[in-house]
Protein backbone atom coordinates (compact mmCIF):
# COMPACT_ATOMS: atom_id res chain seq x y z
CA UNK A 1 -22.73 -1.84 -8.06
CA UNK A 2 -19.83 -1.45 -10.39
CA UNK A 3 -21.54 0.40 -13.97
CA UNK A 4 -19.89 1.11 -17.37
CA UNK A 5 -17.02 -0.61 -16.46
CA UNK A 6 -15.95 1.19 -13.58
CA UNK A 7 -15.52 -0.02 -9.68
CA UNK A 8 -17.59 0.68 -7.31
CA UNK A 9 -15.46 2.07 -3.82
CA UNK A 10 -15.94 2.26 -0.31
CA UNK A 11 -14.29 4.97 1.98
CA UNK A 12 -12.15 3.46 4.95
CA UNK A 13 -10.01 5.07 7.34
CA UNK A 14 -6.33 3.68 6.56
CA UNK A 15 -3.80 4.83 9.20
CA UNK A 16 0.48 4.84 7.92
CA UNK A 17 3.04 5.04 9.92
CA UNK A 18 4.36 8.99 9.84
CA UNK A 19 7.77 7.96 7.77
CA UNK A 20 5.41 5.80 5.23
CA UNK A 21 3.36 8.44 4.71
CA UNK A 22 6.48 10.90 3.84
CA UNK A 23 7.77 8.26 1.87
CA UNK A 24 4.51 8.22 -0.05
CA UNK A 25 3.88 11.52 -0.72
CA UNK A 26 7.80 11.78 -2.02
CA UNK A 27 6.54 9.11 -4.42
CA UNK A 28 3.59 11.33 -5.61
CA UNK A 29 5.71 14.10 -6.18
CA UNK A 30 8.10 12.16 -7.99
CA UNK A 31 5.28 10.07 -10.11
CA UNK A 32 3.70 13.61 -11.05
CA UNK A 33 7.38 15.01 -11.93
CA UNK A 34 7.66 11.82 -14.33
CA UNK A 35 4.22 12.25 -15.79
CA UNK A 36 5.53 16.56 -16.20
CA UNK A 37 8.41 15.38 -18.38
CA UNK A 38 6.97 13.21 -20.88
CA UNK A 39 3.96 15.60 -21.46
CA UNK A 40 1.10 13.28 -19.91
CA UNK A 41 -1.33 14.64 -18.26
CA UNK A 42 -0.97 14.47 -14.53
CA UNK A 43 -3.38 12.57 -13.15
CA UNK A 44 -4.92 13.68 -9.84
CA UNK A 45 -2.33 11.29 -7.69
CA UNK A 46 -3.75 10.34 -4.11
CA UNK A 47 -2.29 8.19 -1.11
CA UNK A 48 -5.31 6.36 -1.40
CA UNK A 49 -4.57 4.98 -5.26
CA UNK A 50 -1.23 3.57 -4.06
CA UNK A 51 -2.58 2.01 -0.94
CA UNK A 52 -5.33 0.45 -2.68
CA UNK A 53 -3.15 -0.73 -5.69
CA UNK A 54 -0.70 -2.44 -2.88
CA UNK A 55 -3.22 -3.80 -0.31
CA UNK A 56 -4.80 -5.55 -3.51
CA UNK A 57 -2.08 -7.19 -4.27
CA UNK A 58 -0.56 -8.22 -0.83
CA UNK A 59 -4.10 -9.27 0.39
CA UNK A 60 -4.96 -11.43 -2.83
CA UNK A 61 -4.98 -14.51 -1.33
CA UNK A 62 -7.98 -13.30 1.03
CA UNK A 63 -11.19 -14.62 -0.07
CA UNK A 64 -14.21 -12.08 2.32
CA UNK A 65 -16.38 -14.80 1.34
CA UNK A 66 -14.38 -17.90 2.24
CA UNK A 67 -16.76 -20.46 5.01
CA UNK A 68 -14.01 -23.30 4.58
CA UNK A 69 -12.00 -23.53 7.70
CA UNK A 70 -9.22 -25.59 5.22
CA UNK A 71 -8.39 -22.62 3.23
CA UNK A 72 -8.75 -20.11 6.44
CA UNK A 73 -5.99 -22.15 7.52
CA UNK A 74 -4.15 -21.56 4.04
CA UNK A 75 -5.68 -17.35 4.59
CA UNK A 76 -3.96 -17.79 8.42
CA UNK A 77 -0.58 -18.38 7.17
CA UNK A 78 -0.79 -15.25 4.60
CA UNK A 79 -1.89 -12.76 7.61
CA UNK A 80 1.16 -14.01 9.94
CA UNK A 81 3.70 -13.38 7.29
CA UNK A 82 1.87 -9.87 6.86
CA UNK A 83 1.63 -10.02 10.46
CA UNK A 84 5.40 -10.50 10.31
CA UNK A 85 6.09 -8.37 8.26
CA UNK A 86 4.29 -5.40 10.26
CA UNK A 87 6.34 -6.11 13.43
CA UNK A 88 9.29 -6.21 12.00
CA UNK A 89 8.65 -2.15 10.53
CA UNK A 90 7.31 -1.35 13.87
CA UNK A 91 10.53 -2.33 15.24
CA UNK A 92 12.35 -0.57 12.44
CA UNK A 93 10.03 2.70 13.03
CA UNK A 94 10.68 2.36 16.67
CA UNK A 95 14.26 2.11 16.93
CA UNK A 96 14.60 5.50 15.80
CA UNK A 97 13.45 8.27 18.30
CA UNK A 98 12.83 10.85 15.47
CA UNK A 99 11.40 8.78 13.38
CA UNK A 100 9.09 7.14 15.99
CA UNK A 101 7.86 10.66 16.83
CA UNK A 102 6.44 11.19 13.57
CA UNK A 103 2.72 11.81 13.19
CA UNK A 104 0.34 8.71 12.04
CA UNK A 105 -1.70 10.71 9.52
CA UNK A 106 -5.01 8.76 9.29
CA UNK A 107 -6.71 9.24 5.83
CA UNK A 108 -9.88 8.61 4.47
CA UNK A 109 -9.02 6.20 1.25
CA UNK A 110 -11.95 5.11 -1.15
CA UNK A 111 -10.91 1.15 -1.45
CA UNK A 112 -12.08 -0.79 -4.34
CA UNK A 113 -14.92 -2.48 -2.83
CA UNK A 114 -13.23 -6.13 -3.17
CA UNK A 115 -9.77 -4.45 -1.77
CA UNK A 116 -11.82 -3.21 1.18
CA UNK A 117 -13.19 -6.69 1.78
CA UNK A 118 -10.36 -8.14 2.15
CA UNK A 119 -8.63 -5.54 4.51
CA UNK A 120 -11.78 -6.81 6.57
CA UNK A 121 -11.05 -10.11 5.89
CA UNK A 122 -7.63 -9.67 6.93
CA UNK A 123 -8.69 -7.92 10.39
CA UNK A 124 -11.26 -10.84 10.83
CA UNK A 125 -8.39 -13.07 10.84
CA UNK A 126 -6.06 -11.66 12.85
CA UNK A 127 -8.24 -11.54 15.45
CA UNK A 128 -8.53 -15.07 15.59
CA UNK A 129 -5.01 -14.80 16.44
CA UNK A 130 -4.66 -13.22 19.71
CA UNK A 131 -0.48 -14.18 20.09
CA UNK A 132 -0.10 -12.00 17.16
CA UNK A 133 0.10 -7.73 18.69
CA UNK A 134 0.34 -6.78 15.04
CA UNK A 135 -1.90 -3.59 14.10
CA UNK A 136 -3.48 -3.65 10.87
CA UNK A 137 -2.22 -0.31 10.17
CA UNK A 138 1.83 -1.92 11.04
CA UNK A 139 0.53 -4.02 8.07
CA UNK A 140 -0.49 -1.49 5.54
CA UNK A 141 2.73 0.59 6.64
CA UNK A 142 4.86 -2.43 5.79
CA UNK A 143 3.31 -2.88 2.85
CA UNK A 144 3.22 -0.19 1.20
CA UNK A 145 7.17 0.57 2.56
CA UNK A 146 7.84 -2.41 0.91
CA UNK A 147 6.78 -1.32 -2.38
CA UNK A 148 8.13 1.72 -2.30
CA UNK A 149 11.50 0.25 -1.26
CA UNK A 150 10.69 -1.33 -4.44
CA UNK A 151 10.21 1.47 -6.79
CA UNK A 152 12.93 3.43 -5.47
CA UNK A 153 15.20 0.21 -6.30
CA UNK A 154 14.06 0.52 -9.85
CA UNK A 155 14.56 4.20 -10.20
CA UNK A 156 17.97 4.28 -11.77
CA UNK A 157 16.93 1.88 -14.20
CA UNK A 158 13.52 3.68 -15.25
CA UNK A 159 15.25 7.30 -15.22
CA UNK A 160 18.26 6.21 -17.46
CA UNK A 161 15.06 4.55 -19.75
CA UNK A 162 13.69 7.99 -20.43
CA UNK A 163 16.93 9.71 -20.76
CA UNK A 164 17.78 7.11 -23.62
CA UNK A 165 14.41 6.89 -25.26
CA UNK A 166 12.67 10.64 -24.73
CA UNK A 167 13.49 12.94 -27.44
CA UNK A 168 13.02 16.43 -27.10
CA UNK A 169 10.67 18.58 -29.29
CA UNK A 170 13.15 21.29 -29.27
CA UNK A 171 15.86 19.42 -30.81
């Protein structure tokens, strides 16, 4: 039960894809290099706040509660374009022999407890979906690649921000 404010979490095992995870932890070290130079306090970064942050948004549209076969249909079409989406990394992952050979760190990732639900809900449906061979970790991996293809898109952009608008103290 969520008090003062705060969310309650639930620990699940979320496996990545070995390059996703790299990927990720570059993004950590960049995120606490960011946080460094503008004298914020660096916040304790984790895989786990990213992959929650990402699987909330790409698994909105999941309701862990939903009984109406009408929107499960409208739920159905959301997993197979995450579904989709997942094959299409595992082919990119497997087309490359180093890359491929890359361990699949499995991590232990407090959820938010609604975020969690719908990773179940998500599993729940794909089973009902036995033509699909995605994994749900292939799903995870792709999203989370996908928003980190993302953020390094915008890194130009953000880095010529702080060079523009961050004035020394030394100065």
């Amino acid at each position: 039960m969520a008090q003062s404010g705060k969310e309650s979490y639930q620990n699940r095992n979320v496996q990545l894809y070995g390059l996703t995870a790299q990927e990720l932890a570059d993004r950590i070290t960049v995120d606490k290099a960011v946080m460094t130079a503008v004298n914020l306090p660096t916040p304790r970064f984790t895989p786990a706040h990213y992959i929650d942050a990402v699987l909330d948004h790409a698994l909105g549209a999941l309701d862990p509660q939903g009984t109406s076969l009408q929107n499960m249909e409208a739920e159905r079409d959301v997993v197979w374009a995450l579904a989709q989406d997942g094959l299409a990394y595992r082919d990119y992952v497997t087309a490359d022999p180093e890359i491929a050979a890359m361990k699949k760190p499995r991590s232990q990732c407090p959820l938010r407890i609604r975020v969690n639900q719908r990773y179940s809900r998500m599993m729940d449906i794909l089973r009902t979906m036995p033509e699909i061979k995605t994994q749900p970790f292939e799903i995870a991996s792709a999203c989370v690649a996908k928003y980190l293809e993302g953020l390094q898109a915008e890194q130009p952009v953000f880095e010529e921000f702080w060079q523009r608008n961050l004035v020394s103290t030394y100065e």
